[in-house]
Protein backbone atom coordinates (compact mmCIF):
# COMPACT_ATOMS: atom_id res chain seq x y z
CA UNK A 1 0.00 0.00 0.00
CA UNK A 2 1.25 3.14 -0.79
CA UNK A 3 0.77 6.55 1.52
CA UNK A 4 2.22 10.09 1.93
CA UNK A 5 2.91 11.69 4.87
CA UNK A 6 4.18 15.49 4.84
CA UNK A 7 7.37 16.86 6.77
CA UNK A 8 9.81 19.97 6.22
CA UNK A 9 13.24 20.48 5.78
CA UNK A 10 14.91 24.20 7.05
CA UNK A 11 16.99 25.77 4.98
CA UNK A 12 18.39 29.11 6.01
CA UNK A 13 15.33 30.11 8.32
CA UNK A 14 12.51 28.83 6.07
CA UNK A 15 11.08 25.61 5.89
CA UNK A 16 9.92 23.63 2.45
CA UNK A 17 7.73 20.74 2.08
CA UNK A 18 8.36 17.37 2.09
CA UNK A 19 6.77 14.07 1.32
CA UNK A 20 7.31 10.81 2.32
CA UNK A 21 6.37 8.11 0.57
CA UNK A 22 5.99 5.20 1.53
CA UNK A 23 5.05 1.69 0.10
CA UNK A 24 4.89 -1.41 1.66
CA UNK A 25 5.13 -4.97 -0.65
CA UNK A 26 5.97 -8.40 -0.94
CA UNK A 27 9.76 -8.79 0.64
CA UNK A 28 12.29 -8.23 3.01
CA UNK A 29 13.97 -5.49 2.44
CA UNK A 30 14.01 -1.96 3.49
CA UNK A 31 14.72 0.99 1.32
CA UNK A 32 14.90 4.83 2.35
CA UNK A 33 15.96 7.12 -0.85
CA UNK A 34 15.82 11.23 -1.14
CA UNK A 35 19.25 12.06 -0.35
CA UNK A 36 18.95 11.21 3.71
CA UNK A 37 22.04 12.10 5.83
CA UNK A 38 23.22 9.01 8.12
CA UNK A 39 20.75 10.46 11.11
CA UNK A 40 18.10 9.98 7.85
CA UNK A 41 19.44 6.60 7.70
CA UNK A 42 19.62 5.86 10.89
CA UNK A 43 15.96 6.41 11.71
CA UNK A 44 15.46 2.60 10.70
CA UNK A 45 16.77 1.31 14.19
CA UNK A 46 14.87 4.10 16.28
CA UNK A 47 11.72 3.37 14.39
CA UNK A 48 11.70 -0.32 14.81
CA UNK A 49 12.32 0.45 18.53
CA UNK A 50 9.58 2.46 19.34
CA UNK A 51 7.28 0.31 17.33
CA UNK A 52 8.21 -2.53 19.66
CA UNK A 53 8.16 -0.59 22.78
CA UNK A 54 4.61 0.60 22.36
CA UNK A 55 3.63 -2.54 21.83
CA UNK A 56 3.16 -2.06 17.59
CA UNK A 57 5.14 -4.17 14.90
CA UNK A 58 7.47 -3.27 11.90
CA UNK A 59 5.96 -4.83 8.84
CA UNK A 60 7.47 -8.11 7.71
CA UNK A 61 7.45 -6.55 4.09
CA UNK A 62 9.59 -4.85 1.71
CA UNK A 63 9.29 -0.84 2.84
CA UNK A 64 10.49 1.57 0.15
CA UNK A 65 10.54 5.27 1.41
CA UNK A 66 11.04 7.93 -0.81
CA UNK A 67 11.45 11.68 0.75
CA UNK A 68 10.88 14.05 -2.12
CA UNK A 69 11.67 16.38 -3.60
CA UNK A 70 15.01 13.72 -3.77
CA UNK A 71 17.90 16.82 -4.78
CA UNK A 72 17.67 18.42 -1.22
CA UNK A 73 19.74 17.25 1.34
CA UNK A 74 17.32 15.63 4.38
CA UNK A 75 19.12 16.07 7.32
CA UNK A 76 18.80 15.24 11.00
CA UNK A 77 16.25 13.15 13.47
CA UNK A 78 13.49 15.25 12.84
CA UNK A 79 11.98 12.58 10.02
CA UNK A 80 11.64 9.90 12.97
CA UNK A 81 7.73 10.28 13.31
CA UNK A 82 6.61 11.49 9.79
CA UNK A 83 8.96 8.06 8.68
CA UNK A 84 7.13 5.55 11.61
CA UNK A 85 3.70 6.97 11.06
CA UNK A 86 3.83 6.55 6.86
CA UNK A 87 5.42 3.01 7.69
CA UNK A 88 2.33 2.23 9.87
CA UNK A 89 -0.35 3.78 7.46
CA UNK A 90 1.26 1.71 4.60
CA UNK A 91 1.12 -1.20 6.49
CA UNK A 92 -2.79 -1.00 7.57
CA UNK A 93 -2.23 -0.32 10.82
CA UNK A 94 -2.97 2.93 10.81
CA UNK A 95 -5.83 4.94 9.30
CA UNK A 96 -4.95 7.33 6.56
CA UNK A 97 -7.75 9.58 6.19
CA UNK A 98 -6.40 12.42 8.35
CA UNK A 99 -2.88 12.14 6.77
CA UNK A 100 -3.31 14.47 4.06
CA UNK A 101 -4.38 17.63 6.14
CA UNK A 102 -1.47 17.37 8.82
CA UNK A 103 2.33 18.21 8.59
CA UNK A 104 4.39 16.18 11.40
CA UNK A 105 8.10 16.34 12.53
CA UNK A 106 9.64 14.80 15.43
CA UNK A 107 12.76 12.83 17.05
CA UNK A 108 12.08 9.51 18.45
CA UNK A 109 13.87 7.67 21.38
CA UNK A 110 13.95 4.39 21.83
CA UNK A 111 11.29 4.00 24.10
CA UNK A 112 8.95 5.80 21.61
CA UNK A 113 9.01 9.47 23.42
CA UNK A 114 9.48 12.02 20.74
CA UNK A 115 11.68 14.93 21.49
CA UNK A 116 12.30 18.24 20.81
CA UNK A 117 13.94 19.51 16.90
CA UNK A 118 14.86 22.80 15.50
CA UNK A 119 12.96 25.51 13.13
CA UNK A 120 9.61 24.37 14.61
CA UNK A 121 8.64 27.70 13.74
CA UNK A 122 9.99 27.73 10.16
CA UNK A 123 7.92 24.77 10.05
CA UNK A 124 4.66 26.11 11.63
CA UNK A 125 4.58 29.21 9.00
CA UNK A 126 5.41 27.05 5.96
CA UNK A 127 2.52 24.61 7.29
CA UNK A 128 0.07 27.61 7.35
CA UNK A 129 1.40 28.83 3.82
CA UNK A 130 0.57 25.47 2.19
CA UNK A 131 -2.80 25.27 3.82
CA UNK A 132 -2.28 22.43 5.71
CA UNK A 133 -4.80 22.42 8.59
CA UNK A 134 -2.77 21.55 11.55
CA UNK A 135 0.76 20.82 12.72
CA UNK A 136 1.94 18.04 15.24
CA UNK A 137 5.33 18.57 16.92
CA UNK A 138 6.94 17.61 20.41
CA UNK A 139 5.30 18.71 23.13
CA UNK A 140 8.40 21.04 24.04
CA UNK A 141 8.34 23.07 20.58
CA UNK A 142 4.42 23.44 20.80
CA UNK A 143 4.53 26.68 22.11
CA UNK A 144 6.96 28.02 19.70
CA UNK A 145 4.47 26.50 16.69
CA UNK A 146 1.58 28.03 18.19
CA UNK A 147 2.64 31.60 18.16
CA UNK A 148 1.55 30.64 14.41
CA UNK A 149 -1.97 31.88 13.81
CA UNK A 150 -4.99 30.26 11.53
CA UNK A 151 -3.20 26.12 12.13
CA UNK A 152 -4.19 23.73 14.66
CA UNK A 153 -0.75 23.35 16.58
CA UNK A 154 -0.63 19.91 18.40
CA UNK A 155 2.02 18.77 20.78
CA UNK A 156 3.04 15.13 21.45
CA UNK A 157 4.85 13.17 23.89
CA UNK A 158 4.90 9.61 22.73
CA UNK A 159 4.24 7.81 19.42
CA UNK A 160 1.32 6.48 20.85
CA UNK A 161 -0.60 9.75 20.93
CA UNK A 162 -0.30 9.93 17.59
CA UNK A 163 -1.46 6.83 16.50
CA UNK A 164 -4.27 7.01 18.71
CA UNK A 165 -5.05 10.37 16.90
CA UNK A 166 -5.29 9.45 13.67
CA UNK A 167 -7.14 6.49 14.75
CA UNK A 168 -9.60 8.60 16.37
CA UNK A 169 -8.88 7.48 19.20
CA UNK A 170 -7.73 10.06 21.14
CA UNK A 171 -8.54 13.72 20.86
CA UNK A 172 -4.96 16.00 21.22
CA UNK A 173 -5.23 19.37 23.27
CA UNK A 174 -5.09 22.09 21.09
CA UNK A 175 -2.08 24.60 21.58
CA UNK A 176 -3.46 27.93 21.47
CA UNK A 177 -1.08 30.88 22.47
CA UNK A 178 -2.26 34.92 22.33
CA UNK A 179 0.50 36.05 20.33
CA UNK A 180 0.10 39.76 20.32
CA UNK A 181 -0.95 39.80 24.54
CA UNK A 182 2.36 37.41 25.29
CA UNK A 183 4.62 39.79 23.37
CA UNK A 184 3.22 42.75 24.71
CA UNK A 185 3.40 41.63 28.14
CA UNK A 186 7.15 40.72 28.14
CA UNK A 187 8.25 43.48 26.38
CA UNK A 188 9.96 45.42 29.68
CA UNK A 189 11.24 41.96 31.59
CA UNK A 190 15.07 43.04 31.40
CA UNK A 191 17.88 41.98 33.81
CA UNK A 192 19.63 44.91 33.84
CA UNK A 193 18.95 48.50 34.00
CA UNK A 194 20.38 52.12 33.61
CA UNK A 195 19.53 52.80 36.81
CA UNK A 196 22.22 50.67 38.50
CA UNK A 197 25.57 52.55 36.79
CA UNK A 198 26.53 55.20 38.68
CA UNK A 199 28.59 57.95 37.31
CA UNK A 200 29.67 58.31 33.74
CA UNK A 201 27.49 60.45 32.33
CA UNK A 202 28.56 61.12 29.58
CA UNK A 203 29.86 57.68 28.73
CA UNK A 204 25.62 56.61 29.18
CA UNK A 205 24.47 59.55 26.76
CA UNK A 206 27.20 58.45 24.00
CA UNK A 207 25.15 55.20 24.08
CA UNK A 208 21.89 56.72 24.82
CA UNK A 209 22.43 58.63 21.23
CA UNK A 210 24.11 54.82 19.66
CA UNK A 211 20.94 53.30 20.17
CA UNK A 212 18.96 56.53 18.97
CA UNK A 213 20.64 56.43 15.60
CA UNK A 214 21.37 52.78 15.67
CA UNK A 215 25.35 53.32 15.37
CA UNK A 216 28.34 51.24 15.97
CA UNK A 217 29.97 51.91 19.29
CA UNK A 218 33.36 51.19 20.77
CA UNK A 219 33.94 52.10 24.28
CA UNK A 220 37.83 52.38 25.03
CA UNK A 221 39.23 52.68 28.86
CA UNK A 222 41.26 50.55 31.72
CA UNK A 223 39.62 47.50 33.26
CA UNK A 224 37.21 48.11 35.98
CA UNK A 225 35.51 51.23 34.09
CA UNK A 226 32.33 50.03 33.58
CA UNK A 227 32.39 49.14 30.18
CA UNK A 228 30.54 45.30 30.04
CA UNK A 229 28.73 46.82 32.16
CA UNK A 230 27.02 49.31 30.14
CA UNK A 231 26.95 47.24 27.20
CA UNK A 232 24.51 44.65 28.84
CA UNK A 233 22.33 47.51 29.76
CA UNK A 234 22.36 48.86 25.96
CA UNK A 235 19.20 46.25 24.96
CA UNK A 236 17.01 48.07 28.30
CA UNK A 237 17.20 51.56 26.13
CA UNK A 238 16.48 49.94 22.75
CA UNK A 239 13.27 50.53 20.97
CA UNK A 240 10.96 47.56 21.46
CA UNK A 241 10.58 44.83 18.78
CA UNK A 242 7.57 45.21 16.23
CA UNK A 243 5.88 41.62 16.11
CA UNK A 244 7.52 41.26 12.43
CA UNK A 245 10.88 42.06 14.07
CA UNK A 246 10.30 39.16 16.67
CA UNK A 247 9.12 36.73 14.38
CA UNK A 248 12.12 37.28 12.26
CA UNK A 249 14.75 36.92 15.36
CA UNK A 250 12.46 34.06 16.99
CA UNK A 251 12.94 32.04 13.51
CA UNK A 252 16.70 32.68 13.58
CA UNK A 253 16.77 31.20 17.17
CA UNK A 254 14.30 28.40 16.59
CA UNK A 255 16.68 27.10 13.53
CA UNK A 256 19.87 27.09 15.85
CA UNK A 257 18.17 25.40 18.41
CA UNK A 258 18.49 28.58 20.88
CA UNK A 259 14.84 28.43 22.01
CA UNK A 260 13.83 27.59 25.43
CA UNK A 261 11.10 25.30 26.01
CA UNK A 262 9.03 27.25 28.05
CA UNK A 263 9.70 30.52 24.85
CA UNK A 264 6.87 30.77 22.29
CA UNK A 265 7.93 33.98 20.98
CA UNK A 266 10.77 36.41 21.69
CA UNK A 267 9.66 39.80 23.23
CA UNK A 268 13.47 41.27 24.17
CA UNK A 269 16.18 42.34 21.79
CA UNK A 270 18.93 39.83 21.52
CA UNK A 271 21.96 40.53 23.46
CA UNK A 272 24.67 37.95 21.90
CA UNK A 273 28.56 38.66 23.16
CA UNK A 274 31.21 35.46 21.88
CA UNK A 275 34.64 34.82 23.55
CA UNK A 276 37.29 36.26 21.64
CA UNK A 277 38.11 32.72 20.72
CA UNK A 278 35.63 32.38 18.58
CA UNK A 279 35.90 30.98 15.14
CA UNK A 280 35.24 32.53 11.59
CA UNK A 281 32.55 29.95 10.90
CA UNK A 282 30.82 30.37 14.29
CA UNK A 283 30.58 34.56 13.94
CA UNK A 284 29.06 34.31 10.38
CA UNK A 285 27.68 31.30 10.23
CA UNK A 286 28.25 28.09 8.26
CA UNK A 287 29.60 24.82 8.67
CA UNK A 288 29.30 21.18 6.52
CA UNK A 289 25.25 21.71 7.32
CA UNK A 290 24.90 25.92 7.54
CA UNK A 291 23.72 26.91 11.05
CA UNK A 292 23.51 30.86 11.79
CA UNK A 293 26.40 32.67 13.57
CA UNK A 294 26.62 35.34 16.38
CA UNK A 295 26.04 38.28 14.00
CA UNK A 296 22.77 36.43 13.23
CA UNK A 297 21.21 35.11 16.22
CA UNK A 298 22.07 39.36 17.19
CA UNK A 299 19.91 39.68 14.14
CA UNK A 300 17.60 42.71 15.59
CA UNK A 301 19.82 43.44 18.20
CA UNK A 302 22.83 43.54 19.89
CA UNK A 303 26.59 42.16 18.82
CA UNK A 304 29.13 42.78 22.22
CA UNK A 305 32.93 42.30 20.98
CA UNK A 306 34.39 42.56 24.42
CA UNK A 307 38.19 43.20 24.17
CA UNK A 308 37.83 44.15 20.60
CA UNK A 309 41.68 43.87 19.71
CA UNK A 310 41.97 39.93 20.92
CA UNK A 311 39.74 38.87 18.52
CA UNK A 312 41.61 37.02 15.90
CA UNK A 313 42.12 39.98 12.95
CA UNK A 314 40.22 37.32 10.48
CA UNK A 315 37.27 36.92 12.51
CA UNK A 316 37.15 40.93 12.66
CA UNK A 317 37.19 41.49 8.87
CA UNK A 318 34.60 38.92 8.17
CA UNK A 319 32.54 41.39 10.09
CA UNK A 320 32.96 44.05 7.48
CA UNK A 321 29.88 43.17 4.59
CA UNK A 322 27.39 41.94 7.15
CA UNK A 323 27.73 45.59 8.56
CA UNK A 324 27.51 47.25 5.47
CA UNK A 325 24.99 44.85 4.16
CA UNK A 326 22.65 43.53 7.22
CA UNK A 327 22.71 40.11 5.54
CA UNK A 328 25.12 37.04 5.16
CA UNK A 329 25.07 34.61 2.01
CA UNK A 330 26.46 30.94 2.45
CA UNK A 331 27.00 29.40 -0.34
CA UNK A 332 28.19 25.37 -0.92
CA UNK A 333 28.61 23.62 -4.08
CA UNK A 334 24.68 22.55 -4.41
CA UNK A 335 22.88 25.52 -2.63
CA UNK A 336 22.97 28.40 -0.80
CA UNK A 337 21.28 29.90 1.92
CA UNK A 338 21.09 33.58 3.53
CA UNK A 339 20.53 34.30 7.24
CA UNK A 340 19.85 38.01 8.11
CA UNK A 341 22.05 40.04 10.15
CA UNK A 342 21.32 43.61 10.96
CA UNK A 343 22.40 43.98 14.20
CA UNK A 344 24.00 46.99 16.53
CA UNK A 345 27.97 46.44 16.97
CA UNK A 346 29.30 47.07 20.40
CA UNK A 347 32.39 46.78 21.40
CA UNK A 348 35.28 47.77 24.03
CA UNK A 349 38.86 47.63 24.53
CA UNK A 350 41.57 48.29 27.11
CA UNK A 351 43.21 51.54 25.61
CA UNK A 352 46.60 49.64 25.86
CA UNK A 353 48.20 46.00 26.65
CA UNK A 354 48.49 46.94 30.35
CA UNK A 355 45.23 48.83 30.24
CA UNK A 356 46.23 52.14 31.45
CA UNK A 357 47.19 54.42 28.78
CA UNK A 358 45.65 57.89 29.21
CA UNK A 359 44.38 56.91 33.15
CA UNK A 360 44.49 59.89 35.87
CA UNK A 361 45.91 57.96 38.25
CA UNK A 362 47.68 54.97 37.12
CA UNK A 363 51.08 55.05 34.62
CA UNK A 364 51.22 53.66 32.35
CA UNK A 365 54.09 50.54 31.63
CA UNK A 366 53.90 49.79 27.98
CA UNK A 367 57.04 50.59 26.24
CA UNK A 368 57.11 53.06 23.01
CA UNK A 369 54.93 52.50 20.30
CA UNK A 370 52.92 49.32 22.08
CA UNK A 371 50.20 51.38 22.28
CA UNK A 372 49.81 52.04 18.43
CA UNK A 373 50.63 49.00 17.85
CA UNK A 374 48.03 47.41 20.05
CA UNK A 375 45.49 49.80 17.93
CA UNK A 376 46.35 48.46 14.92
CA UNK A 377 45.21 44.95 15.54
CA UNK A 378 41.56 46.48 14.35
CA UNK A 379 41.96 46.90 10.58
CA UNK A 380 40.84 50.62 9.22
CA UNK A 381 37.88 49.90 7.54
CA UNK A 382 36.32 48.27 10.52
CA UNK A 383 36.95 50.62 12.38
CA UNK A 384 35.53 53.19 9.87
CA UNK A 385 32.57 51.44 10.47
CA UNK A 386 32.28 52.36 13.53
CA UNK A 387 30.13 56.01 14.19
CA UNK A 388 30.68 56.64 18.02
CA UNK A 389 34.38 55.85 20.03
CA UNK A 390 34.29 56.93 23.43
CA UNK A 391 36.82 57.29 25.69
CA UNK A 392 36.01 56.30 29.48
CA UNK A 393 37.62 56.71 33.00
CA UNK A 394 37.40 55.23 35.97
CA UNK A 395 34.53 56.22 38.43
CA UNK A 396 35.91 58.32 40.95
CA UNK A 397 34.87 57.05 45.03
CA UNK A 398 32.63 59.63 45.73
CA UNK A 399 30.41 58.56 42.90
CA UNK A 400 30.83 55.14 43.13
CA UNK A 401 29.93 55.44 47.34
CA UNK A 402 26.46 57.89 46.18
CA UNK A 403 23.37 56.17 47.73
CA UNK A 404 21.06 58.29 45.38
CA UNK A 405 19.63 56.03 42.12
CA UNK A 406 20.34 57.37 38.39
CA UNK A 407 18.32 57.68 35.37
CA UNK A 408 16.43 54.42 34.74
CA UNK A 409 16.34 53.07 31.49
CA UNK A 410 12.77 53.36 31.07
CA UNK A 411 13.01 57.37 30.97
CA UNK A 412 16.15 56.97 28.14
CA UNK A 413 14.15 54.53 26.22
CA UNK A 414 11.38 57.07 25.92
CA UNK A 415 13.80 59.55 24.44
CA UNK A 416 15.13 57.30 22.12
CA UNK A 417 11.62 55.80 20.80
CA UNK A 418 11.10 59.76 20.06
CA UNK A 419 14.10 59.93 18.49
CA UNK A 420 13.38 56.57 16.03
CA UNK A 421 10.04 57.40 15.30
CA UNK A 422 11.54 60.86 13.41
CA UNK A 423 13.67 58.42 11.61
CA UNK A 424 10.86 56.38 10.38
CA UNK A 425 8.98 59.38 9.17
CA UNK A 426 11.99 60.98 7.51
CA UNK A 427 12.67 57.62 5.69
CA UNK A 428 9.31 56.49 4.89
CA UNK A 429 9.65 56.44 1.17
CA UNK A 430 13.54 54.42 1.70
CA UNK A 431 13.23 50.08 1.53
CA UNK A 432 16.62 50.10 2.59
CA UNK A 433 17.00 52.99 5.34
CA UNK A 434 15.47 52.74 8.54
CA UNK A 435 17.30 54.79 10.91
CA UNK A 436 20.65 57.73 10.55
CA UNK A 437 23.26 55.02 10.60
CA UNK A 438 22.26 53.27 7.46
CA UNK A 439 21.88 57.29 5.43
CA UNK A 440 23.67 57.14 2.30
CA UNK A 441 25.80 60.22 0.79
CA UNK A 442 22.92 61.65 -1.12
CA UNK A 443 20.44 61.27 2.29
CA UNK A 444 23.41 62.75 4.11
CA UNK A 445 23.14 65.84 2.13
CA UNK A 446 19.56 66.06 2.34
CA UNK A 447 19.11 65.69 6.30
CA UNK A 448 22.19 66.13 7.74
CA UNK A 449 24.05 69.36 6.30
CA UNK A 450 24.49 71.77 8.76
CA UNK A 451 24.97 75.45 8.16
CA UNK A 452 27.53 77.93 8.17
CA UNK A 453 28.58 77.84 11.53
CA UNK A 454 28.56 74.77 11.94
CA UNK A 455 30.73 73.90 9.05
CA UNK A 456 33.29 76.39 10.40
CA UNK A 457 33.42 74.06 13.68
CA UNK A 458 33.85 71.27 11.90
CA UNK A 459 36.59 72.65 9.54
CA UNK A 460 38.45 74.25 12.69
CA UNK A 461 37.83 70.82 14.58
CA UNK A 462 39.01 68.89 11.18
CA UNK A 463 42.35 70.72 11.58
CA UNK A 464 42.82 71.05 15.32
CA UNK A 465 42.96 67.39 15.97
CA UNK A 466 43.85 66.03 13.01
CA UNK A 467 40.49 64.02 12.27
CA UNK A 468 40.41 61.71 8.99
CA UNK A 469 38.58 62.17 6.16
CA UNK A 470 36.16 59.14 6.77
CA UNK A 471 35.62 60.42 10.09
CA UNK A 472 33.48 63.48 8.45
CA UNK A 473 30.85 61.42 7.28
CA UNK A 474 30.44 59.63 10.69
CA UNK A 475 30.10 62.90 12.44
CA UNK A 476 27.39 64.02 10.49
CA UNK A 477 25.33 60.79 11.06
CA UNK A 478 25.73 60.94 14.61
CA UNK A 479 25.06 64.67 15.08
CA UNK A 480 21.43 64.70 12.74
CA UNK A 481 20.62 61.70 15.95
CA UNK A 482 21.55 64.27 18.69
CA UNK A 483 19.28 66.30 16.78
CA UNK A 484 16.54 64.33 16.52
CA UNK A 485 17.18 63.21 20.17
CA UNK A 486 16.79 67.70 20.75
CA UNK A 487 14.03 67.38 18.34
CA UNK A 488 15.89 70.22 15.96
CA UNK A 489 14.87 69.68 12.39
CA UNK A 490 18.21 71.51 11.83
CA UNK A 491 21.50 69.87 12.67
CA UNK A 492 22.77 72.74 14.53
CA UNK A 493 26.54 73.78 15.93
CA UNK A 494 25.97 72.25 19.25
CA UNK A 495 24.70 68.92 18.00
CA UNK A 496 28.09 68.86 15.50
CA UNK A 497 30.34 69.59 19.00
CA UNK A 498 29.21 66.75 20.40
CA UNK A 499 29.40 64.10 17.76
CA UNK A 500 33.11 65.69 17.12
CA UNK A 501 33.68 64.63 20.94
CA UNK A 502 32.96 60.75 19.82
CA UNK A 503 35.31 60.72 17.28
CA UNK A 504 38.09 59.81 19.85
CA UNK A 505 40.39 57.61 18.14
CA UNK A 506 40.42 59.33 14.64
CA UNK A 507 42.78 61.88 16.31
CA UNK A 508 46.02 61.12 15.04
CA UNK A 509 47.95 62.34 18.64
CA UNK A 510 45.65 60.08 20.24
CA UNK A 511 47.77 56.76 20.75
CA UNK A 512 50.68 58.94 21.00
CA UNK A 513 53.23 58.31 23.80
């Protein structure tokens, strides 16, 4: 008898279709074609397990499987149920009348407990695209599925369940999860807040304007400043997700298998900050099977480079098109896939080996030219990608020992949601501009020119400290922010003063020693 029985298979962070055939005749053998990976393969000894277990048999017949369409690579455990349930439909013991109207993916165990896969999401949409009428995954991805809107979203614990289901046997509890009332309700659970740093001032408003404009930041000062600190804070201040934004990240998360079980959707801003250790493949993504990298699953939110020049200098300039670009291609011999990538960069660094270039208090031990040196591990383009570099010293005790609170990051987020919802009006009619870091040349001379005073500053501040040439455009980015963030539809002489103050390290005296 042959049956069909519908799956998926992610690539990238969407899902496609695919059937299983299967066909049960005179014989002995067992057959499973489609290009299946060795987990594919493997699925024969699992299957014939939980059949057992549960008290079900593996036909005594010749079982051909085919899982179409047979050029894409099927890979992982996920096939275990879709493969046991077509085997029992195609060998009577199982009705097939419901087949047709439900997609099913799952990992079986020997005992016939199905567990938990990846992209159950990516699955869930795709399901709902091809107008299936219901999906049936492990009881610890249901959640995740549900947050999926017009399918029946079922989840199992055991192979029995399912049998019994499409047996009508048994009646499975519908998952149904109120997508729009869960993400609005966890929008403001964050760990850390503003409201906890004392001190630094203006170190807090430098970021405060980052996340206005959405622009690069490096933070430069001795150990014990305060800058991890802040940077864990940054996502408290960020404006919140729109529920596109947190499908989009939730997908990216779901396919890596970063999803908790008790996570339907995510509601907060990613916060993703790798060991300097890391490896090329595992920032951008990749591998024999693609999985996303860091600058991925930061998709939406926030990339911390702690320690900036330790990273390996290859790992750094792999960085360079995903900024520029908010996407990453992969591409094998047979296919390619794309995982999006627009996230914020922060980063920090010790000003010097020792850590204590430039501190009031502390000398510094490095010998002559170290401290250049140790600034050139970060190539020139990256760091031209970079808008705001702020210096930052230590908090002094009096600070440090103040029992009053400081700004919370509720009252900074407010400011900056004013801020980005100027952006959004002024780029409106852009697809590929959303906020003042991304503005182009031509937008640049449209929004951000300031008049004749303040070109004056920035010509005498041009000359007096020896700024590049790339760091002109970056200052006029970051100075139409500070005006939105005042409000001013001009970018006026003040606003340019400040953004000249974050331009630390394009000063050519500044590593000097």
């Amino acid at each position: 008898m042959l049956v069909k029985v519908f799956g998926a298979a992610v690539q990238g962070i969407n899902a496609t279709q695919i059937t299983i055939e299967v066909n049960c005749s005179k014989g002995i053998k067992f057959m499973l074609v489609g290009l299946p990976d060795a987990s594919v393969k493997e699925s024969h000894e699992r299957i014939i397990s939980a059949l057992q277990v549960n008290g079900y048999k593996f036909p005594r017949q010749q079982v051909v499987i085919n899982m179409s369409p047979a050029d894409i690579k099927k890979e992982g455990s996920a096939y275990d149920l879709p493969l046991a349930i077509g085997v029992m439909a195609a060998s009577d013991s199982l009705k097939t009348d419901k087949l047709d109207h439900y997609m099913l993916m799952g990992e079986l165990s020997l005992d016939g407990s199905i567990l938990p896969i990846k992209g159950a999401l990516s699955i869930a949409i795709r399901a709902r695209e091809l107008g299936f009428k219901g999906l049936i995954v492990p009881k610890k991805n249901a959640k995740e599925a549900g947050v999926v809107n017009n399918l029946e979203v079922y989840g199992v614990e055991s192979i029995t369940e399912v049998v019994d289901f499409f047996n009508n046997d048994l009646e499975l509890e519908r998952i149904i999860i109120d997508t729009r009332a869960e993400f609005l309700n966890n929008q403001q659970n964050f760990e850390f807040n503003f409201s906890d740093v004392k001190g630094q001032e203006n170190v807090k408003r430098a970021i405060e304007v980052a996340a206005a404009g959405g622009h690069n930041i490096i933070m430069i000062g001795p150990p014990g400043a305060g800058k991890s600190m802040m940077a864990k804070r940054l996502p408290s201040i960020l404006p919140p997700f729109t529920l596109h934004e947190a499908l989009e990240t939730t997908k990216i998360h779901s396919v890596a298998g970063k999803i908790g079980t008790d996570t339907s959707l995510m509601c907060i801003r990613p916060f993703r900050a790798p060991h300097h250790t890391i490896s090329d493949v595992a920032m951008v993504g990749g591998g024999i099977y693609p999985q996303p990298g860091e600058i991925s699953l930061a998709h939406n939110g926030v990339l911390f480079l702690d320690e900036l020049p330790e990273f390996n200098r290859s790992v750094l300039e792999v960085l360079r098109q995903p900024l520029e670009d908010r996407s990453i291609s992969i591409s094998r011999s047979k296919f390619t896939v794309e995982y999006p990538s627009s996230f914020m960069l922060v980063s920090s660094m010790n000003p010097c080996p020792c850590g204590y270039f430039n501190h009031p208090e502390k000398q510094c031990v490095c010998p002559q030219g170290v401290v250049q040196r140790y600034l050139n591990k970060i190539s020139g383009p990256l760091l031209d990608r970079i808008d705001i570099q702020i210096e930052i010293v230590p908090v002094p005790f009096e600070k440090i020992s103040n029992s009053g609170t400081a700004e919370d990051s509720s009252s900074i987020r407010e400011r900056v949601i004013k801020a980005r919802a100027i952006q959004d009006e002024r780029f409106k009619g852009e697809h590929t501009v959303h906020y003042n870091a991304q503005m182009t040349s031509k937008l640049m001379r449209k929004y951000a020119t300031p008049d004749e005073d303040g070109l004056q500053l920035l010509k005498i501040a041009m000359d007096r400290f020896n700024l590049s040439a790339r760091a002109y455009d970056r200052i006029l980015k970051v100075s139409r922010t500070i005006a939105d963030l005042d409000s001013s539809e001009k970018v006026l002489s003040k606003h340019l003063a400040e953004a000249i103050n974050y331009r630390n390290l394009d000063r050519e005296n500044w590593a000097t020693k």
